[in-house]
PDB file of N, CA and C in Angstrom:
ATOM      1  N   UNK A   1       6.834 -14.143  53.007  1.00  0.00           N
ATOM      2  CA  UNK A   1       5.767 -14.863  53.678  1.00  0.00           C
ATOM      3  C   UNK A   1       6.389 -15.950  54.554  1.00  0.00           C
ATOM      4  N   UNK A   2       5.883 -15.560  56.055  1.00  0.00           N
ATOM      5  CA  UNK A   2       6.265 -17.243  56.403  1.00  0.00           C
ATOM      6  C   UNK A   2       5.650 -18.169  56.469  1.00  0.00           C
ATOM      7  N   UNK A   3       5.622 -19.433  56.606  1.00  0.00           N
ATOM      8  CA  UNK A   3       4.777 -20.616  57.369  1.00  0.00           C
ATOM      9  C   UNK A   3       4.688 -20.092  58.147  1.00  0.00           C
ATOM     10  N   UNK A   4       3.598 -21.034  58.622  1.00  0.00           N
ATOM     11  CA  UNK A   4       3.274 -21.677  60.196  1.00  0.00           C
ATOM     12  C   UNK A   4       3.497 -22.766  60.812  1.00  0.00           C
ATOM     13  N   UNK A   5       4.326 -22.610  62.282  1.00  0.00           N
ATOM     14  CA  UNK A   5       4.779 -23.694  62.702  1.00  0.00           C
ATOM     15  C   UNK A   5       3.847 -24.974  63.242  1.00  0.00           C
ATOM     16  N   UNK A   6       4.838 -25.897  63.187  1.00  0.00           N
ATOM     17  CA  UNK A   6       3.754 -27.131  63.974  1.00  0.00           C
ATOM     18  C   UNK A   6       4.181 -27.567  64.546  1.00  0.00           C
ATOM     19  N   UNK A   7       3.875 -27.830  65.680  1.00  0.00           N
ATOM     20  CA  UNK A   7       4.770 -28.379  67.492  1.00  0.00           C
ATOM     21  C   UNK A   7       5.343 -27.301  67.783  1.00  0.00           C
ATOM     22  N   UNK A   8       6.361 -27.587  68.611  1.00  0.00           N
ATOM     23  CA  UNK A   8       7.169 -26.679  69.803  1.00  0.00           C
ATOM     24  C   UNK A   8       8.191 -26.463  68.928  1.00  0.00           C
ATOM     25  N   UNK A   9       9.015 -25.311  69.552  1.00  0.00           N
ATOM     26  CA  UNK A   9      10.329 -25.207  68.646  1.00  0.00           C
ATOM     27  C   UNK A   9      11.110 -24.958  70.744  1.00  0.00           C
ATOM     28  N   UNK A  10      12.188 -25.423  70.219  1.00  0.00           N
ATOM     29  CA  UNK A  10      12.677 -24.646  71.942  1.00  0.00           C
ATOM     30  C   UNK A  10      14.548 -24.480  71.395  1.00  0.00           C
ATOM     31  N   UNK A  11      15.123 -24.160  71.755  1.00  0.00           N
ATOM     32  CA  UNK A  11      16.742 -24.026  71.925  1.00  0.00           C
ATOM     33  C   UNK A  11      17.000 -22.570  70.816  1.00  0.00           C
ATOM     34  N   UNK A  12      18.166 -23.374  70.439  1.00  0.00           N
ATOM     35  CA  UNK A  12      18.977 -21.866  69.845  1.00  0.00           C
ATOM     36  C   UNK A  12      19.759 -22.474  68.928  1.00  0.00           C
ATOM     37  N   UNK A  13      20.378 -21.718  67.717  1.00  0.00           N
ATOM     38  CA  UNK A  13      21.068 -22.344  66.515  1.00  0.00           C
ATOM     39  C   UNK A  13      22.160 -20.918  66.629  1.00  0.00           C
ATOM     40  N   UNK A  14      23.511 -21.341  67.301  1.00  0.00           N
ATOM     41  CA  UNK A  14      24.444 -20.378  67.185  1.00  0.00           C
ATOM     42  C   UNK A  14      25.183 -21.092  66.487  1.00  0.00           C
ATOM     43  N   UNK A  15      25.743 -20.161  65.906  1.00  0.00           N
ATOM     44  CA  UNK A  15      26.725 -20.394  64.607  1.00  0.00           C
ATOM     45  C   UNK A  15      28.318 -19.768  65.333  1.00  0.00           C
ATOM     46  N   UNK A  16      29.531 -20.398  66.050  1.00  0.00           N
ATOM     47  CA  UNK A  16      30.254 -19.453  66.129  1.00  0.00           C
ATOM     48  C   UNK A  16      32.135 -19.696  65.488  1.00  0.00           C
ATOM     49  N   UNK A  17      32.979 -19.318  65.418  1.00  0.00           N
ATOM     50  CA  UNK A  17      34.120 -19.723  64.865  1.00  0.00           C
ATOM     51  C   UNK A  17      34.762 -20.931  64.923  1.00  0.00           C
ATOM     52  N   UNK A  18      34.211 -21.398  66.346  1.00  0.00           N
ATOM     53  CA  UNK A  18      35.020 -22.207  66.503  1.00  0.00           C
ATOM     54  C   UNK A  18      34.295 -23.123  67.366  1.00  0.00           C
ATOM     55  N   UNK A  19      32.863 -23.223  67.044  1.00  0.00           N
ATOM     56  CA  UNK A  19      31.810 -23.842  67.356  1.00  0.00           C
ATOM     57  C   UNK A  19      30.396 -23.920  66.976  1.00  0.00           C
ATOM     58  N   UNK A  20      29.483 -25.020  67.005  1.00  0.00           N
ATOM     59  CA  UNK A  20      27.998 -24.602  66.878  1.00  0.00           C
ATOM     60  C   UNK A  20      27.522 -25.124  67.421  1.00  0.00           C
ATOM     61  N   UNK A  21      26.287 -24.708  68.291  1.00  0.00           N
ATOM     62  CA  UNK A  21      25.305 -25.053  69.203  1.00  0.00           C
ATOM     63  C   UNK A  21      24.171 -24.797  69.168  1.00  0.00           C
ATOM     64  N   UNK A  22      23.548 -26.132  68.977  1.00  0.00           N
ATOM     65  CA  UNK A  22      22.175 -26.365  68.545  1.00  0.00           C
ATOM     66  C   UNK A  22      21.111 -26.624  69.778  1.00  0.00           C
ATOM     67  N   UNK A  23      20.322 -25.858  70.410  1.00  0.00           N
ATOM     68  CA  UNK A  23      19.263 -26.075  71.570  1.00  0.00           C
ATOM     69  C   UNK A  23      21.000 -26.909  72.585  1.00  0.00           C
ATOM     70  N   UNK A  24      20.957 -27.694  73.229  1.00  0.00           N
ATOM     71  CA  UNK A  24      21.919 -27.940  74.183  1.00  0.00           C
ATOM     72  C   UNK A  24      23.072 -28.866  73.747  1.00  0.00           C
ATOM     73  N   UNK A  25      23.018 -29.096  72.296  1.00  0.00           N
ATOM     74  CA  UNK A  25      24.211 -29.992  71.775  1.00  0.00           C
ATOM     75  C   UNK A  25      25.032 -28.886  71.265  1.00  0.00           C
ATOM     76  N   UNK A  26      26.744 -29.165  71.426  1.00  0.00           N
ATOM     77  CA  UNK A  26      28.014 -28.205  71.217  1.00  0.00           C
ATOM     78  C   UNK A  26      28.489 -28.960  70.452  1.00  0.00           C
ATOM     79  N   UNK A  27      28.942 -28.878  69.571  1.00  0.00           N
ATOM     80  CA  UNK A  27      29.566 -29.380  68.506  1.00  0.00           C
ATOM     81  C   UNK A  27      31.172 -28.675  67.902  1.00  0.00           C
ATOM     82  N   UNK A  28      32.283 -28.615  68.109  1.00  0.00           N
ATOM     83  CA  UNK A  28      33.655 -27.590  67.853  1.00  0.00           C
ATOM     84  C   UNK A  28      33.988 -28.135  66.536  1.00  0.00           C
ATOM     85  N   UNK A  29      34.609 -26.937  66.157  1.00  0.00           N
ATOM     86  CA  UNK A  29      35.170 -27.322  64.847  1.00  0.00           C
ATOM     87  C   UNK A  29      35.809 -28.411  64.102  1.00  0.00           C
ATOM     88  N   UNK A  30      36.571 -29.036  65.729  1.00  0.00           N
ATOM     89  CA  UNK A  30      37.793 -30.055  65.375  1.00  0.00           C
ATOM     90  C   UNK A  30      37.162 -31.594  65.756  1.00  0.00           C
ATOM     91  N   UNK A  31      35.991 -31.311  65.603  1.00  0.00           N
ATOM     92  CA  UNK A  31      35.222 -32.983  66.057  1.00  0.00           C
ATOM     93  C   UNK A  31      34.371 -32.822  64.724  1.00  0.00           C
ATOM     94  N   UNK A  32      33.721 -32.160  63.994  1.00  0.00           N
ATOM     95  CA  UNK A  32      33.028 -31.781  63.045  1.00  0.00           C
ATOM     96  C   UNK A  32      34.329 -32.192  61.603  1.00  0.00           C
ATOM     97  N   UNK A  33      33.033 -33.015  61.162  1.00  0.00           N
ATOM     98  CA  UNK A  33      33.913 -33.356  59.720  1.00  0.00           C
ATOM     99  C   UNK A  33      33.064 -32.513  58.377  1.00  0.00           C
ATOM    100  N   UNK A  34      32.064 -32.058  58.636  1.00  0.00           N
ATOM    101  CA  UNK A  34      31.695 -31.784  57.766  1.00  0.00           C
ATOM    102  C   UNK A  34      29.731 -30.983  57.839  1.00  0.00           C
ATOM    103  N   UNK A  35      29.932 -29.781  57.798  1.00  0.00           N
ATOM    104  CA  UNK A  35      28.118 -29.472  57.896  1.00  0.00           C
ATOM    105  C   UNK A  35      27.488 -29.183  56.578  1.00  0.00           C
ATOM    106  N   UNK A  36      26.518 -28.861  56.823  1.00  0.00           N
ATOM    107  CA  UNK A  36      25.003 -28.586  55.436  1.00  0.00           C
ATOM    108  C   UNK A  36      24.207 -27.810  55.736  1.00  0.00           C
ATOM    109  N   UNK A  37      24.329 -26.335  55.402  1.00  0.00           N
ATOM    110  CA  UNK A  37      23.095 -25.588  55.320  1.00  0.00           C
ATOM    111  C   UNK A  37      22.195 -25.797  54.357  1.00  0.00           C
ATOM    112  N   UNK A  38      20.928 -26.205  54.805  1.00  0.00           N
ATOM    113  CA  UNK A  38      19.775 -26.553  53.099  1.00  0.00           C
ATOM    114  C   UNK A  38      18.271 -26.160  53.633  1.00  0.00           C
ATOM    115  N   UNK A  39      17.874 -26.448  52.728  1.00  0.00           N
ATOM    116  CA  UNK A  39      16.029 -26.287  52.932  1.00  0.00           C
ATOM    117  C   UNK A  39      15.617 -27.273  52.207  1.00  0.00           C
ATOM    118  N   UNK A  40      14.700 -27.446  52.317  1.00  0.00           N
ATOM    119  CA  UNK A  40      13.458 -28.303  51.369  1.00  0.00           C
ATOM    120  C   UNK A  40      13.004 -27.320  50.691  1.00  0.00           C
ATOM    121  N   UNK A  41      12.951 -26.019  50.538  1.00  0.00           N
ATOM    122  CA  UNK A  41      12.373 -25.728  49.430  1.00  0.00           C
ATOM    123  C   UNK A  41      13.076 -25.628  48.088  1.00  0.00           C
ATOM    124  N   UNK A  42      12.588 -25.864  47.020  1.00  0.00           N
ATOM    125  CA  UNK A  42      13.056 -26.002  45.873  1.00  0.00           C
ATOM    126  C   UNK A  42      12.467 -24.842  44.937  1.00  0.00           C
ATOM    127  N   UNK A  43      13.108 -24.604  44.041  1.00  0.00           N
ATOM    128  CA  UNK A  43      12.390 -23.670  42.683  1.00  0.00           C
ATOM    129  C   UNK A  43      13.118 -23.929  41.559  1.00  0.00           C
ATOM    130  N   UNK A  44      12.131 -24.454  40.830  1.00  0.00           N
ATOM    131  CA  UNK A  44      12.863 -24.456  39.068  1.00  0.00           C
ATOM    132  C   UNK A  44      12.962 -23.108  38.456  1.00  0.00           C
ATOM    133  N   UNK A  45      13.566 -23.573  37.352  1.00  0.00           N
ATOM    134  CA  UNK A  45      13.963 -22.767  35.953  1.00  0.00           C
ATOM    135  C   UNK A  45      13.818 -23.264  34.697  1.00  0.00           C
ATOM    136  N   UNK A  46      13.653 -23.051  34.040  1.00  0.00           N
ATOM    137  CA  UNK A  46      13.866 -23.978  32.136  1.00  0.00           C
ATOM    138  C   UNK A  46      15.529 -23.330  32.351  1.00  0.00           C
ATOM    139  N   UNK A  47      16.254 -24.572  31.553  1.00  0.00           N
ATOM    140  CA  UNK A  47      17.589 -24.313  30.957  1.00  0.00           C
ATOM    141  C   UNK A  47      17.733 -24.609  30.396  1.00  0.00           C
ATOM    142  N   UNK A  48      17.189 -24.360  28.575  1.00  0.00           N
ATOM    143  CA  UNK A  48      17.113 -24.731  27.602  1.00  0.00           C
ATOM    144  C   UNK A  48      15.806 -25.594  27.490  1.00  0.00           C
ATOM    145  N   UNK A  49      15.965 -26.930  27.631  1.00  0.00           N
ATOM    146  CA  UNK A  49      14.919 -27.884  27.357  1.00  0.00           C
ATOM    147  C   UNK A  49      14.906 -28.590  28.693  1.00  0.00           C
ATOM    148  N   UNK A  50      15.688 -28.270  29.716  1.00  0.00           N
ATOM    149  CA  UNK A  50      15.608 -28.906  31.230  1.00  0.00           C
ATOM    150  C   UNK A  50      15.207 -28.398  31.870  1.00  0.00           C
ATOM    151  N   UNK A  51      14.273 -28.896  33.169  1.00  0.00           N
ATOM    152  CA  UNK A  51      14.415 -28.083  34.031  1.00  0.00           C
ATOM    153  C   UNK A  51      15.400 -28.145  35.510  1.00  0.00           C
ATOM    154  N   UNK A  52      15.573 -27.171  35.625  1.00  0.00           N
ATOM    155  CA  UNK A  52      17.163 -27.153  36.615  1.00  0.00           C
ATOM    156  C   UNK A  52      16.174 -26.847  38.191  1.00  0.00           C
ATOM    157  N   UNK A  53      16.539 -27.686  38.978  1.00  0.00           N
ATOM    158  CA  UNK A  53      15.694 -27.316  40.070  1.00  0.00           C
ATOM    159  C   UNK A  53      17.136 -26.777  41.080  1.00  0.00           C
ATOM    160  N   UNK A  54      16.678 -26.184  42.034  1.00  0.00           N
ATOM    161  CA  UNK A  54      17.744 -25.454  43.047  1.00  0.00           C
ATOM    162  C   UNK A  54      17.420 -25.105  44.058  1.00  0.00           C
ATOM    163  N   UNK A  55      17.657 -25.004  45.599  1.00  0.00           N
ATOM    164  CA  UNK A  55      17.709 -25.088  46.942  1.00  0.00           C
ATOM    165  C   UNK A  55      17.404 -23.788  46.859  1.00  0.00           C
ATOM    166  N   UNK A  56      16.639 -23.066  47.579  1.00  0.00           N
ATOM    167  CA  UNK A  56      16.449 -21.740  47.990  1.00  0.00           C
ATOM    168  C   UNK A  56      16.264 -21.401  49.438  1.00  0.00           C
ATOM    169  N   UNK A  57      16.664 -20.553  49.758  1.00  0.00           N
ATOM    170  CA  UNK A  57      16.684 -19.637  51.155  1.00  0.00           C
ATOM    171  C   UNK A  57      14.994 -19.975  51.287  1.00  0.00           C
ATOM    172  N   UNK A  58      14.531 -19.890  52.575  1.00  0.00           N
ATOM    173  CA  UNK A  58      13.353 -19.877  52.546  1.00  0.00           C
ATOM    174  C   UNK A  58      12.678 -19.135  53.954  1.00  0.00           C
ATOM    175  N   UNK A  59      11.534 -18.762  54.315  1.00  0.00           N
ATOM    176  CA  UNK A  59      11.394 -18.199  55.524  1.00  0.00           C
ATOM    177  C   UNK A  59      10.491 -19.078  55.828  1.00  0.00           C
ATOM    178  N   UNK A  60      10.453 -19.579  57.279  1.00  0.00           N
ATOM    179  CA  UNK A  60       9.710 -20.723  57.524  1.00  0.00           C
ATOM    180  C   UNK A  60      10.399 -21.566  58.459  1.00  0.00           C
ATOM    181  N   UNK A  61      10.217 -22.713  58.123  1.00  0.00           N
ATOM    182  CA  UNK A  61      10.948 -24.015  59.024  1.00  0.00           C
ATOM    183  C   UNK A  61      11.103 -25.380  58.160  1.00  0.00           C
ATOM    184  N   UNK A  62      11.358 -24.830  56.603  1.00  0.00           N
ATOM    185  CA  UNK A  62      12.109 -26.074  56.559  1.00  0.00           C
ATOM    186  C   UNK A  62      13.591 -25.991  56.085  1.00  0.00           C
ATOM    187  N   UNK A  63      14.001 -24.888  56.670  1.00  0.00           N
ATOM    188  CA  UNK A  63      15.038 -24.692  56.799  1.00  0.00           C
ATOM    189  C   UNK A  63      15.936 -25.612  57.676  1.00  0.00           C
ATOM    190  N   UNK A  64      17.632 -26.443  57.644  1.00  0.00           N
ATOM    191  CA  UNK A  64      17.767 -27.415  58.779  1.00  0.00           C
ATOM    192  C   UNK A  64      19.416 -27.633  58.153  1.00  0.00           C
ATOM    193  N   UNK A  65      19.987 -27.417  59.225  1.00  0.00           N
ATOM    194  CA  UNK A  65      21.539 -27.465  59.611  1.00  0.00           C
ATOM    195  C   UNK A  65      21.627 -29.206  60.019  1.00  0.00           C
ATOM    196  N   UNK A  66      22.821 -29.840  59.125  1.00  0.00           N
ATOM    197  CA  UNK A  66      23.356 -31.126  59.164  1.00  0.00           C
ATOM    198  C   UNK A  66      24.683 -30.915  59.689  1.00  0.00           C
ATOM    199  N   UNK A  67      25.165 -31.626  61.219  1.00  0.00           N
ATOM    200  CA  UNK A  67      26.295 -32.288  61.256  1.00  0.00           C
ATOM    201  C   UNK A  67      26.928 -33.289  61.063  1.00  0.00           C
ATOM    202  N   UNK A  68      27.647 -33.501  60.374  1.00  0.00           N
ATOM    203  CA  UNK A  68      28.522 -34.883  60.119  1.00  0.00           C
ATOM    204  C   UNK A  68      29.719 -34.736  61.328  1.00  0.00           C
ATOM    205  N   UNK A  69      29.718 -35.683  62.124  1.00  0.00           N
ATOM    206  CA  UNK A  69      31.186 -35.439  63.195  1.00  0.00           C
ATOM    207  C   UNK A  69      31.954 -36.850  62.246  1.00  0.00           C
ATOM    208  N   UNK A  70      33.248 -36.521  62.910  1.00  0.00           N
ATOM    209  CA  UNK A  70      34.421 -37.223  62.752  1.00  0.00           C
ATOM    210  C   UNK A  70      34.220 -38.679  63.227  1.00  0.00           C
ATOM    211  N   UNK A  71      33.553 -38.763  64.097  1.00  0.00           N
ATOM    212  CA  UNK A  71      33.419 -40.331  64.715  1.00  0.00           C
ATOM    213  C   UNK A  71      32.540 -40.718  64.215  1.00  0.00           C
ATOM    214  N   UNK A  72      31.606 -40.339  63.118  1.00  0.00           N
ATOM    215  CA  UNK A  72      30.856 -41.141  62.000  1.00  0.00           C
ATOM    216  C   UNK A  72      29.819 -40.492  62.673  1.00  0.00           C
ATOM    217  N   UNK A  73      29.247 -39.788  63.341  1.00  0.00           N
ATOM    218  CA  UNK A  73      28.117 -39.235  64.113  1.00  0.00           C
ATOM    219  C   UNK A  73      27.091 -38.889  63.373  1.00  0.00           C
ATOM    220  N   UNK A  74      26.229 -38.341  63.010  1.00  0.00           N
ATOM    221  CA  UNK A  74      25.217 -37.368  62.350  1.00  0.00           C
ATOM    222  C   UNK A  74      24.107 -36.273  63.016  1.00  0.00           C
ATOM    223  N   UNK A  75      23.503 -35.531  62.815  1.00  0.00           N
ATOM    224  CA  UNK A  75      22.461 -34.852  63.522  1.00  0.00           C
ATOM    225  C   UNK A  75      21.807 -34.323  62.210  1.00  0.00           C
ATOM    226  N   UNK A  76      20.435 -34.049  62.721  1.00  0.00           N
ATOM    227  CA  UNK A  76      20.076 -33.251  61.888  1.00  0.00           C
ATOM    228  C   UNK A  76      18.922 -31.906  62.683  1.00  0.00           C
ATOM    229  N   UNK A  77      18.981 -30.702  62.356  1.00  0.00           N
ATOM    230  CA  UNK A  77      18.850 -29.693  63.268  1.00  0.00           C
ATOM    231  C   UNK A  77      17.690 -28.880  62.574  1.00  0.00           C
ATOM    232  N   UNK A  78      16.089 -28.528  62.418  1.00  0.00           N
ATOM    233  CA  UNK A  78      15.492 -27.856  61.558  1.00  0.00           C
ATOM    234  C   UNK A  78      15.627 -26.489  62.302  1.00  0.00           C
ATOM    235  N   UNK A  79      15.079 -25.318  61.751  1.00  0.00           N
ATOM    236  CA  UNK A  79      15.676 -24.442  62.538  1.00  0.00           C
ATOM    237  C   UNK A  79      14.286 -23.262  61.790  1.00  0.00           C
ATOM    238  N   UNK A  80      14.110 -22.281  62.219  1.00  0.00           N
ATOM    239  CA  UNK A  80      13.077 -21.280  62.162  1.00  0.00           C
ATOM    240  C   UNK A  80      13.650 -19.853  61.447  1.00  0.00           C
ATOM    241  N   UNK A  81      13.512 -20.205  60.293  1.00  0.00           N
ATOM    242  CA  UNK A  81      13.753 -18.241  59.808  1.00  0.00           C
ATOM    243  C   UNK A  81      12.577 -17.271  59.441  1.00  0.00           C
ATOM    244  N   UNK A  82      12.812 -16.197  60.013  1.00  0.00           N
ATOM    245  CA  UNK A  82      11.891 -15.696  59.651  1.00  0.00           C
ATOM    246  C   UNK A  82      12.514 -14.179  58.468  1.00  0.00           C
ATOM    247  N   UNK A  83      13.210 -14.200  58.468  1.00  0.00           N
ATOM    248  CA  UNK A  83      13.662 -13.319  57.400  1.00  0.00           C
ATOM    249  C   UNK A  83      14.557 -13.993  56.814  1.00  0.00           C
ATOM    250  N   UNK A  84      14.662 -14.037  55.631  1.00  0.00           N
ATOM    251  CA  UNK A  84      15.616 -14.742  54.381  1.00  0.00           C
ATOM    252  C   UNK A  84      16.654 -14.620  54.916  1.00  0.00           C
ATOM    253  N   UNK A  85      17.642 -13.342  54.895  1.00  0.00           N
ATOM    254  CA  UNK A  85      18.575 -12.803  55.172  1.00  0.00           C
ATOM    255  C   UNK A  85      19.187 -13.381  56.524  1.00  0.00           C
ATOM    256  N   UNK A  86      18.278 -13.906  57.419  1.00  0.00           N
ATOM    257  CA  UNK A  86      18.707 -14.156  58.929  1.00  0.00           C
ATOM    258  C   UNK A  86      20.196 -15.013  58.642  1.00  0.00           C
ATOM    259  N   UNK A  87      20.441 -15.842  57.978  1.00  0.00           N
ATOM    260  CA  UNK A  87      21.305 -17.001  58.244  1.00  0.00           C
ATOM    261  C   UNK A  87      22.774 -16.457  57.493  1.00  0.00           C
ATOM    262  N   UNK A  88      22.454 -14.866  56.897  1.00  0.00           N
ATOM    263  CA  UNK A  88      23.649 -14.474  56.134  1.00  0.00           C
ATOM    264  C   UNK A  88      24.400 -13.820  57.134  1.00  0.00           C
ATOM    265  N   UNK A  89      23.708 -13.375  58.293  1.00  0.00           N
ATOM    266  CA  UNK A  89      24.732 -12.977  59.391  1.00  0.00           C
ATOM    267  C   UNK A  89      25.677 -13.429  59.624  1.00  0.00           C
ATOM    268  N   UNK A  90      25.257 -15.191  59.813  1.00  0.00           N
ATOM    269  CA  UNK A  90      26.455 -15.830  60.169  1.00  0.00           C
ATOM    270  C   UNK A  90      27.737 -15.766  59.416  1.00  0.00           C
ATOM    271  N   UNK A  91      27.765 -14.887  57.959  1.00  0.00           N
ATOM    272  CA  UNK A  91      28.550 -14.992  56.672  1.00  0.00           C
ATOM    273  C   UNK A  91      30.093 -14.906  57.359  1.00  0.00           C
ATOM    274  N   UNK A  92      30.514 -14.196  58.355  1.00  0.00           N
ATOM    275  CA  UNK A  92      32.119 -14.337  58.829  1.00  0.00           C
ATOM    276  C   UNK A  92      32.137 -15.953  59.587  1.00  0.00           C
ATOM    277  N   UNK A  93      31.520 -16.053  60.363  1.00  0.00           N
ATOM    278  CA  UNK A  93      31.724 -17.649  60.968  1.00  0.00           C
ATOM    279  C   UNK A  93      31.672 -18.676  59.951  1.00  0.00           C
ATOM    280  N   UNK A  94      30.618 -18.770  58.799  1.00  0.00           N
ATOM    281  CA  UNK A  94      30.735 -19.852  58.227  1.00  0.00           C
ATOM    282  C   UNK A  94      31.863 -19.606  57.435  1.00  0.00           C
ATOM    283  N   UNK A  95      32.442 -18.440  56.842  1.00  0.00           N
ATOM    284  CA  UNK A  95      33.439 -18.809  56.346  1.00  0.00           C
ATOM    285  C   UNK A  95      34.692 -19.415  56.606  1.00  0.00           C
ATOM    286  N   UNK A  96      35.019 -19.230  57.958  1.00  0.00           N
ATOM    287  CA  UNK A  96      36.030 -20.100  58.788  1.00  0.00           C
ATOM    288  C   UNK A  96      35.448 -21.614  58.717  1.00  0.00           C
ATOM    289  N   UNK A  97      34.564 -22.108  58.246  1.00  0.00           N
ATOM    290  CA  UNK A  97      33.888 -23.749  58.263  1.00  0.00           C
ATOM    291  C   UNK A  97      33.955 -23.871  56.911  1.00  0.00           C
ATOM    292  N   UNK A  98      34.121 -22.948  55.591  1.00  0.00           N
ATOM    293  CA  UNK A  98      34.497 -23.100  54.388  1.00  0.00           C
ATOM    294  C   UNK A  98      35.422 -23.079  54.651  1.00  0.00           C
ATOM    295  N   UNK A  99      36.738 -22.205  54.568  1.00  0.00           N
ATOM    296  CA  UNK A  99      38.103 -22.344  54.425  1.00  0.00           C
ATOM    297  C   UNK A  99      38.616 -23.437  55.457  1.00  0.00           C
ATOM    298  N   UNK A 100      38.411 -23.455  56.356  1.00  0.00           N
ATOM    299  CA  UNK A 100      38.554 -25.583  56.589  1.00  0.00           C
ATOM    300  C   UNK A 100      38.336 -26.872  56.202  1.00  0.00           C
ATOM    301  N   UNK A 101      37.045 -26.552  55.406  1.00  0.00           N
ATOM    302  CA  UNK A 101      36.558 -27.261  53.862  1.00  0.00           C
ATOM    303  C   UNK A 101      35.583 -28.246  55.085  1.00  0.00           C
ATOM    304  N   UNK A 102      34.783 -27.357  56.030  1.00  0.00           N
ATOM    305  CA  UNK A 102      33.841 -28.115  56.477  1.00  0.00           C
ATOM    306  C   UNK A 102      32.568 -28.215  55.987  1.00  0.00           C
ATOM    307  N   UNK A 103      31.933 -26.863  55.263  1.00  0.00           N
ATOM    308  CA  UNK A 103      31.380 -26.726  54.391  1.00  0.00           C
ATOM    309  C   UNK A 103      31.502 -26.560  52.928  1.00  0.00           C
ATOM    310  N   UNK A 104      31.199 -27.159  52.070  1.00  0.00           N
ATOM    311  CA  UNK A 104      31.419 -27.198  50.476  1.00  0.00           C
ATOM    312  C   UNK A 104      30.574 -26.262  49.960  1.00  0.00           C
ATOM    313  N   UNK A 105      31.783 -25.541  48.929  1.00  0.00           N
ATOM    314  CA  UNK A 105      31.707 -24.139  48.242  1.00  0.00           C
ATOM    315  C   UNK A 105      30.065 -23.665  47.581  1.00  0.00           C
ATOM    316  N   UNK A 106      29.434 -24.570  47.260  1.00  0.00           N
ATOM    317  CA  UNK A 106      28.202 -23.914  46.568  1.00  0.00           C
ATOM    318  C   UNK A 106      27.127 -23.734  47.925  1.00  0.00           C
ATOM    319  N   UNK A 107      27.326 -24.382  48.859  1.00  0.00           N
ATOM    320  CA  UNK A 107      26.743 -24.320  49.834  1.00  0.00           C
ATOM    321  C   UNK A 107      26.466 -23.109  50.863  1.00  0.00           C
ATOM    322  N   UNK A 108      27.888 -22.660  50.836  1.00  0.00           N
ATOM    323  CA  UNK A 108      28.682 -21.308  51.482  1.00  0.00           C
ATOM    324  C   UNK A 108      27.890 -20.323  50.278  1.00  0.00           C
ATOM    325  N   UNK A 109      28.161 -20.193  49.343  1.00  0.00           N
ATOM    326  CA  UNK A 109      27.840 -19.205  47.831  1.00  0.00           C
ATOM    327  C   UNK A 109      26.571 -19.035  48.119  1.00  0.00           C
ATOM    328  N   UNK A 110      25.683 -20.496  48.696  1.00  0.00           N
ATOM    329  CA  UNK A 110      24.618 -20.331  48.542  1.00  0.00           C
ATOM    330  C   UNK A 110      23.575 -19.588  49.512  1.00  0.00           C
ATOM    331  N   UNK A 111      24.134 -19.465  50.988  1.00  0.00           N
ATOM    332  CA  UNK A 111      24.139 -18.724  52.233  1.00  0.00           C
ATOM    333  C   UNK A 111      24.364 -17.215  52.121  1.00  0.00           C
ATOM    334  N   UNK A 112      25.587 -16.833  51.603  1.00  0.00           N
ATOM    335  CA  UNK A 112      25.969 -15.647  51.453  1.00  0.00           C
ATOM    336  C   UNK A 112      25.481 -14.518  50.372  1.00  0.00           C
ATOM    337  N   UNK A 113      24.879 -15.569  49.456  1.00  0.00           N
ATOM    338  CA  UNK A 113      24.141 -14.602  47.790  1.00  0.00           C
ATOM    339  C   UNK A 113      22.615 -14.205  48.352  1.00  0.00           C
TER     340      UNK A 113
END
């Protein structure tokens, strides 16, 4: 199921080896200290007597890519999926942003599962 959007959406969210570009901001690997694939949506579990809440893939728009740059910068990017699966394409590019340790491991795990 997806949402429905609210306002305009306009640009593009490319994901590429040795870059990402969000609607008209470029961002390269070697200025980038650090990104975040996440959502706002959440879903629990019981784990034992807790409940364990956890980030899920979601189809919709509150899906949203974080840059951290090197010069202390930040952005934050929401972005439109409409199939779960859409953002696992990127699974060869982001891994070049894991094995640089731009993205942190459960994050990557969490894209690719």
């Amino acid at each position: 199921m997806c949402e429905t959007t609210n306002g305009e959406y306009s640009g593009y969210l490319i994901i590429d080896s040795d870059k990402i570009t969000c609607h008209l901001d470029v961002y390269t690997i070697y200025e980038i200290e650090k990104i975040g694939i996440l959502s706002d949506s959440f879903r629990g579990k019981f784990n034992g007597k807790t409940r364990v809440w956890e980030r899920k893939k979601s189809n919709g728009v509150k899906n949203y890519l974080e840059i951290y740059k090197k010069d202390g910068g930040y952005k934050k990017y929401f972005f439109l999926q409409t199939k779960t699966e859409n953002i696992g394409m990127f699974s060869d590019e982001l891994r070049t942003y894991y094995r640089f340790g731009k993205l942190g491991e459960q994050n990557y795990k969490n894209i690719i599962d």
